[in-house]
Protein backbone atom coordinates (compact mmCIF):
# COMPACT_ATOMS: atom_id res chain seq x y z
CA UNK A 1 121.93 8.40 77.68
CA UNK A 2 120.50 5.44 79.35
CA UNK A 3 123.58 3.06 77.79
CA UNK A 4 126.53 5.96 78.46
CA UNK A 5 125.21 5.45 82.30
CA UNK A 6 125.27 1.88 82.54
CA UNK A 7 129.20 1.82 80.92
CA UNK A 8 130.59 4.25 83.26
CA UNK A 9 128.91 2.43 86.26
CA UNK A 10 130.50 -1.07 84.81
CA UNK A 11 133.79 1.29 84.42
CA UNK A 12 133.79 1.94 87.70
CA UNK A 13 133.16 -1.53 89.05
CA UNK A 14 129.48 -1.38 89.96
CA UNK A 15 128.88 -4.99 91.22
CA UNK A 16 125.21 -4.79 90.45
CA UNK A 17 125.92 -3.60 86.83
CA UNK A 18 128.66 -6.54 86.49
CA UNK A 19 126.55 -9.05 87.87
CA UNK A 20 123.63 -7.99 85.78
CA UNK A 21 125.32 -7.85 82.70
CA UNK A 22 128.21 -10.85 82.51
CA UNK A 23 125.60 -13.00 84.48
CA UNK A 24 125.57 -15.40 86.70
CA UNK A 25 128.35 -17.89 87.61
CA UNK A 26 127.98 -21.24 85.70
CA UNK A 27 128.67 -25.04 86.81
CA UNK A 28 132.28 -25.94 87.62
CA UNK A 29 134.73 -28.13 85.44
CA UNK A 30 133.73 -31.48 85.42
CA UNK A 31 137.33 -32.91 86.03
CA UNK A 32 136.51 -36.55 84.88
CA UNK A 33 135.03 -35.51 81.34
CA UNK A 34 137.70 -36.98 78.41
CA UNK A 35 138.23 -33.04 77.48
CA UNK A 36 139.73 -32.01 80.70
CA UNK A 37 141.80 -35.16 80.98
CA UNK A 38 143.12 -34.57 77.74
CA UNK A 39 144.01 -31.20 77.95
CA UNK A 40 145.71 -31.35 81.18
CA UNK A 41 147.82 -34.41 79.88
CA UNK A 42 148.26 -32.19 76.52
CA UNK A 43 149.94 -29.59 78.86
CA UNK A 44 151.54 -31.94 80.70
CA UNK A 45 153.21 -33.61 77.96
CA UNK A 46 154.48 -30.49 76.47
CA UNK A 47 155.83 -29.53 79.82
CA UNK A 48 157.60 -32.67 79.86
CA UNK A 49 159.35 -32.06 76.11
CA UNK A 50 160.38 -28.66 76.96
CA UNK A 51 162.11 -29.49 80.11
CA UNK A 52 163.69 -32.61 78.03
CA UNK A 53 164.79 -30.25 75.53
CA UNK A 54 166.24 -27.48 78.17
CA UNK A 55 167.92 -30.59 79.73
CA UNK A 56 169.36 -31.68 76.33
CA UNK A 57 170.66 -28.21 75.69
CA UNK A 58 172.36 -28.01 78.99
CA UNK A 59 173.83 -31.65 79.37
CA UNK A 60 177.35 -30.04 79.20
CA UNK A 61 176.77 -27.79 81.75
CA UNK A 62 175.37 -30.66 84.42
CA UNK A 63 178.22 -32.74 82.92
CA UNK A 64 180.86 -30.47 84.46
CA UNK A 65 179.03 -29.93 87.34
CA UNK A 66 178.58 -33.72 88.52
CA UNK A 67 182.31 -34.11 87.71
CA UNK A 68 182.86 -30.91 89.90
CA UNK A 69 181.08 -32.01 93.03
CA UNK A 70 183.12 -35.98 92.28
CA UNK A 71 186.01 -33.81 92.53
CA UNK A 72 185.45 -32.06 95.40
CA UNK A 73 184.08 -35.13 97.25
CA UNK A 74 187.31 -36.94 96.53
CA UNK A 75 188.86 -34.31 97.65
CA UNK A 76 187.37 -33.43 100.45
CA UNK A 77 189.34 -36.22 102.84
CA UNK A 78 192.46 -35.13 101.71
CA UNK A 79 191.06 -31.69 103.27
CA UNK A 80 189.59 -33.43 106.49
CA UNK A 81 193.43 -34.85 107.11
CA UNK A 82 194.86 -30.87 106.40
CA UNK A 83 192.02 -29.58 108.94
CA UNK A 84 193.14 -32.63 111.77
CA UNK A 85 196.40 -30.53 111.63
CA UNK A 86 195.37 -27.23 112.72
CA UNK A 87 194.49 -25.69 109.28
CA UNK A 88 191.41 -24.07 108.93
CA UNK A 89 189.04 -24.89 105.92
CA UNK A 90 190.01 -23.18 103.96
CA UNK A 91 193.92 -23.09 103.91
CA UNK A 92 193.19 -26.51 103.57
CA UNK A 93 191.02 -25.82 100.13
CA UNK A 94 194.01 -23.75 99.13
CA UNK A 95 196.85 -26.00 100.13
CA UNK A 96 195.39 -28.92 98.08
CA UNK A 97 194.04 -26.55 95.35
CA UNK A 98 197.77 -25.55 94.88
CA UNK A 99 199.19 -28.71 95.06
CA UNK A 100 196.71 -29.89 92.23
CA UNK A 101 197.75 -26.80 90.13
CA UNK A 102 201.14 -27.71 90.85
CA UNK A 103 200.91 -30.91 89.61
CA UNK A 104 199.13 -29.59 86.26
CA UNK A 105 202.28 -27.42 85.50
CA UNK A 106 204.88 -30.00 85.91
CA UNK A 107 203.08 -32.61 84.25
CA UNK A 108 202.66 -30.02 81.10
CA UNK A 109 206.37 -28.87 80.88
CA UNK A 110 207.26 -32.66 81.80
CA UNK A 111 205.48 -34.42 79.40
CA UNK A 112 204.32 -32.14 76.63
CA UNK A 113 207.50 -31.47 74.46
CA UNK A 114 208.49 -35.25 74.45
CA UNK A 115 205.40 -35.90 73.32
CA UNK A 116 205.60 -33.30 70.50
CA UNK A 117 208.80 -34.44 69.84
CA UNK A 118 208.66 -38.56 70.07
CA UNK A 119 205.23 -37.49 67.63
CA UNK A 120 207.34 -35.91 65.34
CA UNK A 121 209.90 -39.06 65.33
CA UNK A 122 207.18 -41.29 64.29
CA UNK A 123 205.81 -39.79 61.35
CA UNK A 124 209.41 -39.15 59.89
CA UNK A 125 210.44 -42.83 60.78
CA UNK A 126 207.19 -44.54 59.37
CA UNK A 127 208.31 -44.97 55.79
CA UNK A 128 211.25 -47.09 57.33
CA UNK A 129 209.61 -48.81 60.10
CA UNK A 130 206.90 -49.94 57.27
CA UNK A 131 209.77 -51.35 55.50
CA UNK A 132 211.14 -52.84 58.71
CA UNK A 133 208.38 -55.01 58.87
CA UNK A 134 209.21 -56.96 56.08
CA UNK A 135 212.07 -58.59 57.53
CA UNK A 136 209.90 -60.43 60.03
CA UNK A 137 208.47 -63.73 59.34
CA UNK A 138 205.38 -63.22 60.77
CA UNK A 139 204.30 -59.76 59.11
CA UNK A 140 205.73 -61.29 55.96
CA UNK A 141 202.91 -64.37 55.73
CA UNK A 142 200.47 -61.76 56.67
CA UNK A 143 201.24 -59.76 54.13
CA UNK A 144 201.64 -62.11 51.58
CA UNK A 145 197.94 -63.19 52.73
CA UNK A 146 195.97 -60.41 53.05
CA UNK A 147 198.57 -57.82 51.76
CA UNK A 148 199.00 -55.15 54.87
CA UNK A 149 202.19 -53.93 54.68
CA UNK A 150 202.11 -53.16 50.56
CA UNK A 151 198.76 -51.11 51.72
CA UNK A 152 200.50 -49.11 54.40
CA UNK A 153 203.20 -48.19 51.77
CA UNK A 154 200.91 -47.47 49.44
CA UNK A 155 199.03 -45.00 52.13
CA UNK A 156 201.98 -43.05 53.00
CA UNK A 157 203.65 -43.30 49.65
CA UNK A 158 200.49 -41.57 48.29
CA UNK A 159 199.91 -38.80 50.94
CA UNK A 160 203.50 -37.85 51.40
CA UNK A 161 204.25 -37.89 47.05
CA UNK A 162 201.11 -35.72 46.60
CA UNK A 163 200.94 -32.98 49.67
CA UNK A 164 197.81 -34.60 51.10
CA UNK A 165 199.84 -35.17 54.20
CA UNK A 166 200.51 -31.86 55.17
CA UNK A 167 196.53 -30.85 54.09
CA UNK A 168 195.71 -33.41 56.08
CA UNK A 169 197.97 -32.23 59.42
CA UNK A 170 196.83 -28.59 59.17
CA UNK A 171 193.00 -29.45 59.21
CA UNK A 172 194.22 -31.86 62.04
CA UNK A 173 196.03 -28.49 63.75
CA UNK A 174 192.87 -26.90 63.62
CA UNK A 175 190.67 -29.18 64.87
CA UNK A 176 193.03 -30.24 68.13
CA UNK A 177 193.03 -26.20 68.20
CA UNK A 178 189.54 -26.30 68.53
CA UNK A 179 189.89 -29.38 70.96
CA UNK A 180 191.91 -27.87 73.49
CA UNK A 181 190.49 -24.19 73.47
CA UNK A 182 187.25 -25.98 74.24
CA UNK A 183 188.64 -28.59 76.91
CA UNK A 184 191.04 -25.68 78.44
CA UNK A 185 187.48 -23.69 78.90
CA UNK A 186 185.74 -26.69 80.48
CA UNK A 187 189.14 -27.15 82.91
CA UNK A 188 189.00 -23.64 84.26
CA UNK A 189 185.37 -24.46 84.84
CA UNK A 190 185.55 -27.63 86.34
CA UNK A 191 188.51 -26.17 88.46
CA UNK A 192 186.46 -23.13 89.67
CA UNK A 193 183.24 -25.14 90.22
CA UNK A 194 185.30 -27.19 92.43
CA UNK A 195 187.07 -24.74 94.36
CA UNK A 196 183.70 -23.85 95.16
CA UNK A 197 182.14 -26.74 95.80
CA UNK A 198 184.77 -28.32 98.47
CA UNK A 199 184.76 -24.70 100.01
CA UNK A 200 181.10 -24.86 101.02
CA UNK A 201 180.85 -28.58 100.78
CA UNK A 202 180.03 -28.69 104.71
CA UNK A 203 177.36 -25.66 104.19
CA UNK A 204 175.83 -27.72 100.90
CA UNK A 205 175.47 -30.89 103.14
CA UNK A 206 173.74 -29.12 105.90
CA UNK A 207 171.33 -27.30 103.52
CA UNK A 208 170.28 -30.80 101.90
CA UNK A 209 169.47 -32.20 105.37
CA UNK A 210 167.25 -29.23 106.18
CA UNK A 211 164.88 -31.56 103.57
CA UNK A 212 165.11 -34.11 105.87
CA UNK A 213 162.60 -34.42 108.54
CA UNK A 214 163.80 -33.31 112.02
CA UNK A 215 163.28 -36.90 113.58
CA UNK A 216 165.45 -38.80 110.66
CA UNK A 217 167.67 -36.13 110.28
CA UNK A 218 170.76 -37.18 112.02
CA UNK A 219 170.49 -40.75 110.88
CA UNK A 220 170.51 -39.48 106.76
CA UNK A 221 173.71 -37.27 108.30
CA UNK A 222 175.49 -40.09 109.02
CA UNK A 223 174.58 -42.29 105.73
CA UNK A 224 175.36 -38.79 104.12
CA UNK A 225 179.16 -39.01 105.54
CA UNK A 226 179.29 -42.28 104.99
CA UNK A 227 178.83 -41.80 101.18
CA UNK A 228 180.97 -39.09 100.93
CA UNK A 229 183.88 -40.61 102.55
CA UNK A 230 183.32 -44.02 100.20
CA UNK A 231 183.20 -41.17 97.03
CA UNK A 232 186.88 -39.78 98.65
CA UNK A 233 188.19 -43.64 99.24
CA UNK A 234 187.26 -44.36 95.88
CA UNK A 235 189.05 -41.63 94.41
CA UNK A 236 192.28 -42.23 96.41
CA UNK A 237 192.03 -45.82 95.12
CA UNK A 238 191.54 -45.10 91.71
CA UNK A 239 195.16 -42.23 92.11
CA UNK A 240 196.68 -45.38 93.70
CA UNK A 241 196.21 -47.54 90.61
CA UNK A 242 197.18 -45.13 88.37
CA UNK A 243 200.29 -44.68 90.54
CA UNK A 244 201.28 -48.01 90.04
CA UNK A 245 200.21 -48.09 86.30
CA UNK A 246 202.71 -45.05 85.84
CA UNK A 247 205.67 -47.04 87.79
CA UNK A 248 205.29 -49.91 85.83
CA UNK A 249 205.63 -47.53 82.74
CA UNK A 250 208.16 -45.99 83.72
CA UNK A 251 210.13 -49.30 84.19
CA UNK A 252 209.07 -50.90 81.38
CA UNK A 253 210.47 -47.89 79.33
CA UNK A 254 214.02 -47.89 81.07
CA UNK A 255 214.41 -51.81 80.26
CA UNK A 256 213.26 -51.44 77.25
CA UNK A 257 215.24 -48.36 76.29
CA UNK A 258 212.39 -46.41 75.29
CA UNK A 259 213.11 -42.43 75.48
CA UNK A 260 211.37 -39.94 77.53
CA UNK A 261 210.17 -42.52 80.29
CA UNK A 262 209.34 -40.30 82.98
CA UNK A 263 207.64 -38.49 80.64
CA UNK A 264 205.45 -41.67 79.51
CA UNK A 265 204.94 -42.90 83.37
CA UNK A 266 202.95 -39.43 84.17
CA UNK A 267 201.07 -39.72 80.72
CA UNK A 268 200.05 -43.23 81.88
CA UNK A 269 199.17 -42.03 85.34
CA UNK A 270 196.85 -39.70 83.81
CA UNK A 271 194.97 -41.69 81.55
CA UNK A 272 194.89 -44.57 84.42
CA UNK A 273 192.56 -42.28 86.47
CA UNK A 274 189.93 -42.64 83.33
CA UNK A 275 187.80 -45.60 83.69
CA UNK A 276 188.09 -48.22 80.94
CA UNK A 277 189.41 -46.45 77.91
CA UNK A 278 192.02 -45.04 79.72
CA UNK A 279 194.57 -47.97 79.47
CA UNK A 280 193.55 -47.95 75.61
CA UNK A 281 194.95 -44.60 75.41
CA UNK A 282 198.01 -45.14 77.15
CA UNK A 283 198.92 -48.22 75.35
CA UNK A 284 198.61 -46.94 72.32
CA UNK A 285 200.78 -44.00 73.33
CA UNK A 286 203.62 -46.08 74.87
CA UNK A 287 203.21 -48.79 71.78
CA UNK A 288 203.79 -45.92 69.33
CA UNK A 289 206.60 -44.20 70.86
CA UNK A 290 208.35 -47.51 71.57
CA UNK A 291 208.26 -48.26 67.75
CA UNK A 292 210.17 -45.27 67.49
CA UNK A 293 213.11 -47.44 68.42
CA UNK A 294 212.13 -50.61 66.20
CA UNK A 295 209.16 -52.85 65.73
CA UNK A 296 210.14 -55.55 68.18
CA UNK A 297 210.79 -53.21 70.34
CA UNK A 298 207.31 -52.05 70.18
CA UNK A 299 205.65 -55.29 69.89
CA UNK A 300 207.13 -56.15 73.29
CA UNK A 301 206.06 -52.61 75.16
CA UNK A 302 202.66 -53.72 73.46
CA UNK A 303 202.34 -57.34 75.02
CA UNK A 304 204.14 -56.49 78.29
CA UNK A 305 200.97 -53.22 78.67
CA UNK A 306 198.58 -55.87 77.73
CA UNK A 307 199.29 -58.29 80.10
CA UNK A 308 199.57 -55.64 82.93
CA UNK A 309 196.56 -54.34 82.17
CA UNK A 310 194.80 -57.93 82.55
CA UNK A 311 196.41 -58.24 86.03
CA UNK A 312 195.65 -55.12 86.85
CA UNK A 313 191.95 -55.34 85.65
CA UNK A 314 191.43 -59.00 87.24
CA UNK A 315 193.90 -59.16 90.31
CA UNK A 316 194.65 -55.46 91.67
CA UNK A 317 191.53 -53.58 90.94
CA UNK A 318 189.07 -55.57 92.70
CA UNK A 319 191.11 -55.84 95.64
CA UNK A 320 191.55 -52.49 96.13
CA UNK A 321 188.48 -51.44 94.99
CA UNK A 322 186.95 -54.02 97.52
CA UNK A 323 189.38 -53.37 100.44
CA UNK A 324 188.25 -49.41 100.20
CA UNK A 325 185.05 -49.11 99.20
CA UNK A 326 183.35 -52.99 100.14
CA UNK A 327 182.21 -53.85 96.85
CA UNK A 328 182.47 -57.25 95.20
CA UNK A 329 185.17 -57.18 92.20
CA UNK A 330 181.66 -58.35 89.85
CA UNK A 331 179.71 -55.22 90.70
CA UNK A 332 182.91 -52.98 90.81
CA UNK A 333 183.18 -54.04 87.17
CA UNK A 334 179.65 -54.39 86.22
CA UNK A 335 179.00 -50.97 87.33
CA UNK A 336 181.98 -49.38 86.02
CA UNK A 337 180.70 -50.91 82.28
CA UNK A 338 176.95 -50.22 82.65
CA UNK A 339 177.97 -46.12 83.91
CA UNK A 340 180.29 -45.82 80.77
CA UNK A 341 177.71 -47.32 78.41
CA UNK A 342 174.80 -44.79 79.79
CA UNK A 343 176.99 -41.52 80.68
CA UNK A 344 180.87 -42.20 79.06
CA UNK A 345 183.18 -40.89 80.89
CA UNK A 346 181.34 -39.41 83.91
CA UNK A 347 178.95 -42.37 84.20
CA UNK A 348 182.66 -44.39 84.08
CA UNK A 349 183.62 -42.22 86.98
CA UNK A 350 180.48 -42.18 89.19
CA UNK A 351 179.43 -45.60 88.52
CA UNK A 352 181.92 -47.46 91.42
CA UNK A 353 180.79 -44.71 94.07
CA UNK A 354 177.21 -44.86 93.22
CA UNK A 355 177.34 -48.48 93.78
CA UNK A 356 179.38 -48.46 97.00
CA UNK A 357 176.37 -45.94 98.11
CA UNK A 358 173.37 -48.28 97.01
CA UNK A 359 175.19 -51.03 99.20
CA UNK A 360 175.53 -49.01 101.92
CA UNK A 361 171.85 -47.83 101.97
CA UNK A 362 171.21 -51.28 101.49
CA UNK A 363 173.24 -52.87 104.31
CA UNK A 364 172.11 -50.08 106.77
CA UNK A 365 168.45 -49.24 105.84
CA UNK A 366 166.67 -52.11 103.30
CA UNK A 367 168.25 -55.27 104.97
CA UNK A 368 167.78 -54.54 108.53
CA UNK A 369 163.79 -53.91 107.30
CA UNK A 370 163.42 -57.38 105.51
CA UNK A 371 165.27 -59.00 108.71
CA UNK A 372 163.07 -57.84 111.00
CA UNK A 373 159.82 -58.24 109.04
């Protein structure tokens, strides 16, 4: 009887009973004994790999997202000049939005079925353009050293004679398929994600000065434009090398004789906005289209790329990249090789603007410090 009392009072929360029966309270942690440091770096560490692994599993994701908000900052002066005008924010958002879209569908109905079609070309003409190489002097000592035209005939001889070709192009069907279901998904994302971003990008800047305290607040405003409006010269700088890549293209093609050269002066313009590899995929392109024509032919569209593409990467680059943004040609290139190596494409991309921003920080905040100290 005695026991069935002193449960219900400890059911009911008796303090007395409680303190009676769990005892009394005991000494605290001792926070410098090896156990507790252990265990809280144990938790800490495992903290640390989980976020690493939820990081890893959503690189993608912050992939699209930083080229998003480069996007929209790039974008955003070309909005500034709309909303000088009279336009409001956003017809401004919409008027360049369209015009981007715009550009999208011509350069797809422009440049897609030569591209098909001058791809077609090639494959049909290779036999005979392998063969072509043998009456030059040059591909005949190399071959008769190291034997590289007898290979390529032997190569397509063997996968057009035994149907490994067209095994081979279907699997290759599939897998560009695969490539541009995936890539049209991250476009409409990177598209949306943008929208949105240079829509509220006045609202987003605002918010991430509320961090800042009240007394420093308008001075990281104004390093905060400053940055942005280096990201959007950047990005017009970059379009206006591309522009001129795609000119000298399209000229190369008509004295040359090459076909389709509108169609290979936008292709070029495209891949000139990428950052390094972007010239290697529009050589290639206009090198294998021009052998369409004949091998000397495309030897000289090779060369003549080549040696715009050293100009452009040692004269005109730096230049402009210096004139617009204030950064030495050396770290313009540096940067641009040391972002690709840790990030591809997007570190390629962000790596100029993040350097014109460390300068600026530097000329405006660091060096004044150090002069004055």
């Amino acid at each position: 009887m005695a026991i069935s009392k002193r449960i219900k009072k400890v059911v009911a929360g008796d303090p007395k009973v409680i303190n009676t029966d769990m005892g009394a309270l005991g000494d605290p942690i001792n926070k410098s004994h090896p156990f507790y440091f252990g265990f809280i770096a144990t938790i800490g560490a495992l903290a640390a790999f989980v976020l690493m692994r939820a990081l890893a599993s959503a690189s993608q994701i912050f992939v699209l997202i930083l080229i998003a908000l480069f996007l929209a900052t790039g974008l955003n002066p070309a909005v500034e000049a709309l909303r000088r005008r009279g336009l409001s924010r956003t017809s401004a958002v919409t008027a360049i939005f369209i015009s981007v879209i715009l550009f999208v569908i011509f350069f797809a109905l422009i440049v897609v079925p030569p591209v098909v079609s001058q791809g077609t070309n090639l494959i049909s003409q290779a036999p005979s353009l392998i063969q072509d190489l043998k009456s030059n002097s040059l591909f005949m000592r190399l071959n008769d050293q190291y034997g590289i035209i007898d290979t390529l005939q032997r190569e397509v001889a063997s996968r057009t004679s035994d149907g490994k070709l067209l095994l081979t192009t279907f699997g290759g069907v599939v897998g560009v398929g695969k490539s541009v279901l995936s890539g049209t998904f991250a476009a409409l994302t990177i598209l949306v994600l943008t929208l949105y971003f240079l829509t509220s990008l006045p609202q987003m800047v605002k918010l991430g000065l509320r961090l800042a305290p009240a007394s420093r607040r308008e001075r990281v405003g104004a390093l905060t434009e400053a940055i942005i409006s280096r990201v959007g010269s950047f990005v017009s700088s970059q379009v206006m090398i591309a522009v001129m890549a795609g000119i000298f293209t399209f000229l190369l093609s008509l004295a040359l004789g090459i076909p389709s050269p509108i169609a290979l002066g936008m292709t070029v313009l495209v891949c000139g906005l990428i950052p390094l590899i972007g010239h290697f995929i529009g050589c290639t392109v206009v090198t294998l289209v021009a052998l369409t024509q004949s091998v000397t032919i495309g030897l000289v569209a090779f060369l003549a790329y080549v040696l715009y593409v050293q100009i452009e990467n040692y004269l005109i680059t730096p230049r402009i990249m210096k004139k617009t943004l204030s950064v030495p040609g050396a770290v313009t290139i540096i940067s641009a090789l040391i972002g690709s190596s840790l990030l591809g494409l997007v570190g390629g991309l962000l790596a100029v603007p993040v350097a014109a921003a460390i300068i600026l920080i530097l000329d405006e905040v660091v060096f004044p410090r150090t002069d004055n100290a």
